[in-house]
C-alpha atoms as a PDB file:
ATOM      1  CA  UNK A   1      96.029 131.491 -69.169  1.00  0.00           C
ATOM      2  CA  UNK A   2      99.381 133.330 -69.538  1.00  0.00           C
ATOM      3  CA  UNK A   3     102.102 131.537 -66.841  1.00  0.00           C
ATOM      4  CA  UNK A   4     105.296 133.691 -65.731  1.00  0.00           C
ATOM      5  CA  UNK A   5     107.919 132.070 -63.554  1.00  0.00           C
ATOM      6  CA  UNK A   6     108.341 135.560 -61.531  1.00  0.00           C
ATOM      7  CA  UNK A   7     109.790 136.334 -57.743  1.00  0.00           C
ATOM      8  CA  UNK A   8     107.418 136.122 -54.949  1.00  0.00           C
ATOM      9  CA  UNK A   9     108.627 138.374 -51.824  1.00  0.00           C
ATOM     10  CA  UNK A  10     108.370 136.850 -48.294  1.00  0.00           C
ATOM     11  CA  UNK A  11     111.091 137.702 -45.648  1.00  0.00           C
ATOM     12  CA  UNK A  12     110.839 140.193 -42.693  1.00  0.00           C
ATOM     13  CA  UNK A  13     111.229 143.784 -43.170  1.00  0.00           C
ATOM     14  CA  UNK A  14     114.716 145.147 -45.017  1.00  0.00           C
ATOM     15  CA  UNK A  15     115.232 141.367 -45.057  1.00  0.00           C
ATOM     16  CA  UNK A  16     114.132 140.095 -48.076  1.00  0.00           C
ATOM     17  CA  UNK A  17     113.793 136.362 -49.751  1.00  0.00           C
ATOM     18  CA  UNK A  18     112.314 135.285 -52.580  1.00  0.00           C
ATOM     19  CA  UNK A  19     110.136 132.397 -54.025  1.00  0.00           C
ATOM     20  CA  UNK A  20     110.981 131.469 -57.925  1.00  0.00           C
ATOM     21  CA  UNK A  21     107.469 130.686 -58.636  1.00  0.00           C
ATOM     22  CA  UNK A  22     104.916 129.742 -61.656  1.00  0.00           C
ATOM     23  CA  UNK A  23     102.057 131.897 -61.773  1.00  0.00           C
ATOM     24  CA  UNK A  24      99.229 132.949 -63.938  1.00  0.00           C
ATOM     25  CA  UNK A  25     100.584 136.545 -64.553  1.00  0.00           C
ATOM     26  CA  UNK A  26      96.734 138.065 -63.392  1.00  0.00           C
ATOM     27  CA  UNK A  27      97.622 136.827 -59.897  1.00  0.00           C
ATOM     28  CA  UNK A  28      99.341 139.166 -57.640  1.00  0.00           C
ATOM     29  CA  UNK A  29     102.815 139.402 -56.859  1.00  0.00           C
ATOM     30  CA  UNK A  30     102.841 137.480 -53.665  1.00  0.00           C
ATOM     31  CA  UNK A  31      99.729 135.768 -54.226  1.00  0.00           C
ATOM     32  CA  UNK A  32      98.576 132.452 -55.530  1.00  0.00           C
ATOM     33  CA  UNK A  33     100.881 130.380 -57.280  1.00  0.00           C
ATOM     34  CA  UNK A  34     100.942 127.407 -59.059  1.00  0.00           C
ATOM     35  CA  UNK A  35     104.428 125.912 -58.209  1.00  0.00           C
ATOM     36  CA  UNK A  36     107.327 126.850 -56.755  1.00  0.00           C
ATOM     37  CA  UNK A  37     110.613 126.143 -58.599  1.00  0.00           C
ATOM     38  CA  UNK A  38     113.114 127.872 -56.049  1.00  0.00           C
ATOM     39  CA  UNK A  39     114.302 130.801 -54.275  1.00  0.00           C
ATOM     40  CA  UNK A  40     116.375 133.705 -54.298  1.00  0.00           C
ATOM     41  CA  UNK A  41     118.324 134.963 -51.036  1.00  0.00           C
ATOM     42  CA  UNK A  42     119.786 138.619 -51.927  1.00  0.00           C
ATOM     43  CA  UNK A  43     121.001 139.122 -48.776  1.00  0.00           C
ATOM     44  CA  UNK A  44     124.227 136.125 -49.098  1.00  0.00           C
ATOM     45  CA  UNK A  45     127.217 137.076 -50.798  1.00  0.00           C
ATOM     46  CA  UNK A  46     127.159 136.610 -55.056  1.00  0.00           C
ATOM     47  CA  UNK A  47     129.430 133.865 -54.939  1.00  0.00           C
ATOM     48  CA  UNK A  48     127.265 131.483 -52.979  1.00  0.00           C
ATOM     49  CA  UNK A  49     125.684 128.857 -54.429  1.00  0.00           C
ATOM     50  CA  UNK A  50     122.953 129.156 -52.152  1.00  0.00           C
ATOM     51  CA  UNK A  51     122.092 132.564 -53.491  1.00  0.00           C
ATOM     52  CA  UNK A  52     119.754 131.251 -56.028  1.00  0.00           C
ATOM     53  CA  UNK A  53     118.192 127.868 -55.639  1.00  0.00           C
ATOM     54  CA  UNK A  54     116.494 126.569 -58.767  1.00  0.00           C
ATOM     55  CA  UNK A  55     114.952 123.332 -59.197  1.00  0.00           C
ATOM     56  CA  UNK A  56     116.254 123.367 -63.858  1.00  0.00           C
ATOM     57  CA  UNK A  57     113.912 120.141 -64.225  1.00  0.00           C
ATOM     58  CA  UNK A  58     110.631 122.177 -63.309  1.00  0.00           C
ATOM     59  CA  UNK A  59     112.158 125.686 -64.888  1.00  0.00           C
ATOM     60  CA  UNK A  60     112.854 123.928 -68.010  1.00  0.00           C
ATOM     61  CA  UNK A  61     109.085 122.036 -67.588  1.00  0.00           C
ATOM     62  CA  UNK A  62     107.198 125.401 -67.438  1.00  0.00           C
ATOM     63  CA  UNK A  63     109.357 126.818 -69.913  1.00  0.00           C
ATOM     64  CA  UNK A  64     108.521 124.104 -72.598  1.00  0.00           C
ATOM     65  CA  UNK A  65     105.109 124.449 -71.453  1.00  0.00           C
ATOM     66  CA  UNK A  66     105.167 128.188 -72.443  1.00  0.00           C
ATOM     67  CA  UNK A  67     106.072 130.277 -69.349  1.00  0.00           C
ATOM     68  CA  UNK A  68     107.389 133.503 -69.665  1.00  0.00           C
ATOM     69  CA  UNK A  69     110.066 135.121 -67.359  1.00  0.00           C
ATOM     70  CA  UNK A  70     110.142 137.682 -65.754  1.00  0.00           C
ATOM     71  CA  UNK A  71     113.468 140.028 -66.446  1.00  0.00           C
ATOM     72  CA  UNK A  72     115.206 139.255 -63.737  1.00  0.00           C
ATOM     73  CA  UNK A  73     114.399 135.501 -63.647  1.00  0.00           C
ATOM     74  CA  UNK A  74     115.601 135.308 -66.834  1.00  0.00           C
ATOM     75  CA  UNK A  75     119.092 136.374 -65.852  1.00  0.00           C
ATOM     76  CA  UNK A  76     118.697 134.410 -63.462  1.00  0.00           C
ATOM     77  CA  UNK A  77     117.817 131.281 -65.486  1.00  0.00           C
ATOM     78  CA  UNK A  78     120.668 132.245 -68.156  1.00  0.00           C
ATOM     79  CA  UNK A  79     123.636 132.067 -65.083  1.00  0.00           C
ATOM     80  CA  UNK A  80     122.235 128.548 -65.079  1.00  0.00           C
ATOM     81  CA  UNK A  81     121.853 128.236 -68.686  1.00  0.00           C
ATOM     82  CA  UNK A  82     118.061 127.183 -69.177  1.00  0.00           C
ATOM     83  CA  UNK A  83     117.512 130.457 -71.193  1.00  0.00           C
ATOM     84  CA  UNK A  84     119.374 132.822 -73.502  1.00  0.00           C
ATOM     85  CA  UNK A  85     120.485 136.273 -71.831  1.00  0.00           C
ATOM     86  CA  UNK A  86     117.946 138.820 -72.039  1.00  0.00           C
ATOM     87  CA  UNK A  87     118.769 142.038 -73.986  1.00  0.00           C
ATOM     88  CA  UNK A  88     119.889 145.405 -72.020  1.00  0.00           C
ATOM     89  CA  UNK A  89     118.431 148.266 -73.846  1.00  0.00           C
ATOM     90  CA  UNK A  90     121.397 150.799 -74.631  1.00  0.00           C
ATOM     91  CA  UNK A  91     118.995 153.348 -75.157  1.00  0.00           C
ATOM     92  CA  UNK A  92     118.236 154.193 -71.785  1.00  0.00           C
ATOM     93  CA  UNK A  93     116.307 157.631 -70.082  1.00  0.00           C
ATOM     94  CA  UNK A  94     118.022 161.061 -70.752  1.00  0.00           C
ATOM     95  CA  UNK A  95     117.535 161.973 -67.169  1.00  0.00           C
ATOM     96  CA  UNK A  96     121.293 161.608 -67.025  1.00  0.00           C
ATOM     97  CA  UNK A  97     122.542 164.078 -70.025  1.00  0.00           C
ATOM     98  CA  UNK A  98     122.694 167.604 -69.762  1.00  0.00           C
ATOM     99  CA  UNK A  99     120.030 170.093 -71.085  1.00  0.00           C
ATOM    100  CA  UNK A 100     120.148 172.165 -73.962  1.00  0.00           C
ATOM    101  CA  UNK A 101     120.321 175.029 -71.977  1.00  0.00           C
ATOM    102  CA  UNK A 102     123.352 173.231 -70.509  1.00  0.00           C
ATOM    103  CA  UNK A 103     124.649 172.428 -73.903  1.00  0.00           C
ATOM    104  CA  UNK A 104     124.636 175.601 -74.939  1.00  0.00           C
ATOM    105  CA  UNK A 105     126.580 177.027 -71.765  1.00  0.00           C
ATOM    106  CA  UNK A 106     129.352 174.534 -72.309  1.00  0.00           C
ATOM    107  CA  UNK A 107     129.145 175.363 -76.178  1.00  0.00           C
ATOM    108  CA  UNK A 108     130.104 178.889 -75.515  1.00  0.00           C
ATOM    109  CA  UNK A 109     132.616 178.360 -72.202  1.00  0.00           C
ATOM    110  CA  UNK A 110     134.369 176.590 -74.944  1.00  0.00           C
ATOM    111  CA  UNK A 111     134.447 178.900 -77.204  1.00  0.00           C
ATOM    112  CA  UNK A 112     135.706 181.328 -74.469  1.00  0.00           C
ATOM    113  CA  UNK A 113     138.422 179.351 -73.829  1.00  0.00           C
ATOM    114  CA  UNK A 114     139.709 178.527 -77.256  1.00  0.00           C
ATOM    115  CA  UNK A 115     139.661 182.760 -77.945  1.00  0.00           C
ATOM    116  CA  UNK A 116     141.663 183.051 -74.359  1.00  0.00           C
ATOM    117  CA  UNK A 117     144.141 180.348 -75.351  1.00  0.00           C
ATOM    118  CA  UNK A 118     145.929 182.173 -78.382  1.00  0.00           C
ATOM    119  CA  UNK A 119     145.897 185.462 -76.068  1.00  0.00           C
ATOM    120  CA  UNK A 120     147.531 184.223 -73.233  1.00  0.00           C
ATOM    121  CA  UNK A 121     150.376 182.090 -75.911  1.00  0.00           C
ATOM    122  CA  UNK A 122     151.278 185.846 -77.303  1.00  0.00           C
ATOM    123  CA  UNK A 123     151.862 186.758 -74.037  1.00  0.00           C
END
């Protein structure tokens, strides 16, 4: 059986909270659990200690025991300092960089200006 400590959602509608909780990582999100170990509260401010609620005697239980977190629990856990920082990939999507096509535009608008430049000087 493979455990995650993971976020449960429960709150109203564009009002979320969440449960920390320990659950077999077949179960479904907001489904059964096996303990709760605290909660999160995204909607307070990032300074208050009541943001996230976690109970590091049970975290650090499950953790021994050989539960995995989830990404975002583990940041969590690492503000506290149960766990070490997870890694942020530098090598993200390429959604954000221009095409080739786009490249290739800029290449030569470039190379427009730079032949432009030495005109307008001699003027």
């Amino acid at each position: 059986m493979a455990l995650k400590i993971r976020l449960a959602r429960a709150g109203a509608k564009k009002r979320p909270f969440y449960k920390i909780v320990v659950a077999d990582s077949r179960s479904p999100r907001d489904g059964r659990f096996i303990e709760r170990i605290g909660s999160y509260d995204p909607m307070l401010p990032q300074d208050n200690e009541k943001r996230v609620v976690v109970v590091e005697e049970r975290a650090k239980h499950w953790l021994k025991v050989g539960a995995t977190p989830s990404d975002r629990v583990a940041r969590m856990l690492s503000k506290k300092g149960l766990v070490a920082a997870p890694a942020i990939p530098t090598n993200q999507t390429k959604k954000d960089k221009p095409r080739a096509k786009t490249l290739e535009r800029m290449e030569e608008a470039k190379k427009a200006a730079a032949a432009a430049a030495p005109a307008e000087a001699k003027a």
